[in-house]
Every structure is written in structure tokens, then in C-alpha cells.
Protein backbone atom coordinates (compact mmCIF):
# COMPACT_ATOMS: atom_id res chain seq x y z
CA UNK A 1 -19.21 -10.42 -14.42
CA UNK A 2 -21.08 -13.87 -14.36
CA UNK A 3 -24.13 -12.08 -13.02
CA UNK A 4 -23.80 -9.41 -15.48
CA UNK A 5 -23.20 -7.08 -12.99
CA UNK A 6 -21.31 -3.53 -13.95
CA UNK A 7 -17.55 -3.18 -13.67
CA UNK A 8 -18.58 0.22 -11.41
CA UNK A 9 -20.96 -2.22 -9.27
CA UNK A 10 -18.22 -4.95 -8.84
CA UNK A 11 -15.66 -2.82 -8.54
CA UNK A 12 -17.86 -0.92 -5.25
CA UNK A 13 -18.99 -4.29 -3.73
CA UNK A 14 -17.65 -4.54 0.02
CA UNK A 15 -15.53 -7.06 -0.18
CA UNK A 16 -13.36 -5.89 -3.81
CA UNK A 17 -13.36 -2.15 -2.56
CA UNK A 18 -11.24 -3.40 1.13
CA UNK A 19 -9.60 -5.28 -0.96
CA UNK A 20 -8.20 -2.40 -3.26
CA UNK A 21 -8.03 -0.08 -0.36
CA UNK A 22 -5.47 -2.57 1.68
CA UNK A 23 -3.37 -3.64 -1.57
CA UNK A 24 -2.90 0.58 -1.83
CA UNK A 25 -2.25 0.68 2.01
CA UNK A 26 0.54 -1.83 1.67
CA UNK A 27 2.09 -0.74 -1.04
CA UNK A 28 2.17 2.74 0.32
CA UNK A 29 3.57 1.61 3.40
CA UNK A 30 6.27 -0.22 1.57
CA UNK A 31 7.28 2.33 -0.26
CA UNK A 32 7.44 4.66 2.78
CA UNK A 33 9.53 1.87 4.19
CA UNK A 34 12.74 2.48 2.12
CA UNK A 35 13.28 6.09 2.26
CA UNK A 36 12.26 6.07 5.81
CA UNK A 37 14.48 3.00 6.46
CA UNK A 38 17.73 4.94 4.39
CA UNK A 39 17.28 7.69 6.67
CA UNK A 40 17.39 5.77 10.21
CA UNK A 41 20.68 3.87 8.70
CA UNK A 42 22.71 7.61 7.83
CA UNK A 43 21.48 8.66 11.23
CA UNK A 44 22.84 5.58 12.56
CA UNK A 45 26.10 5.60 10.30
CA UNK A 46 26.87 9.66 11.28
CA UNK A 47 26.46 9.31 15.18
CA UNK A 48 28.84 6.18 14.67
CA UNK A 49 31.50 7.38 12.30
């Protein structure tokens, strides 16, 4: 914003955009991580029990 620069043109610039695109990645990933987690552990728990 210092060089007056549009939120649309900072917001696109290289560096921001991979930044946005890997904080979505990540949380994605962690919230595939529970569920998929969950089910491993009653897989686990119903060949055991």
C-alpha cells in the first residue's frame, strides 16, 4: 500500500499469492488430518477389540 499500489495488484504479486495458496494448502491438509486420522484409529481399535 506504501506504493499506492491496488489491493487486487498486491494481493496478485508472486510472492503474497504463494503465500495465500500454501496457508490454504495447510490448513486443508490439517483439516483432512483429523477425520482421516479418527478413521485409521476405529480401524485400528475394531481389528483389536
Amino acid at each position: 500500500m506504501a506504493n499506492s499500489d491496488s489491493f487486487g495488484g498486491v494481493v496478485t504479486d508472486q510472492i503474497i499469492a504463494q503465500e495465500i495458496v500454501r496457508t490454504v494448502v495447510a490448513t486443508l491438509g490439517l483439516i483432512a488430518a483429523v477425520p482421516l486420522t479418527t478413521a485409521l484409529a476405529a480401524l485400528t481399535a475394531s481389528r483389536t477389540a
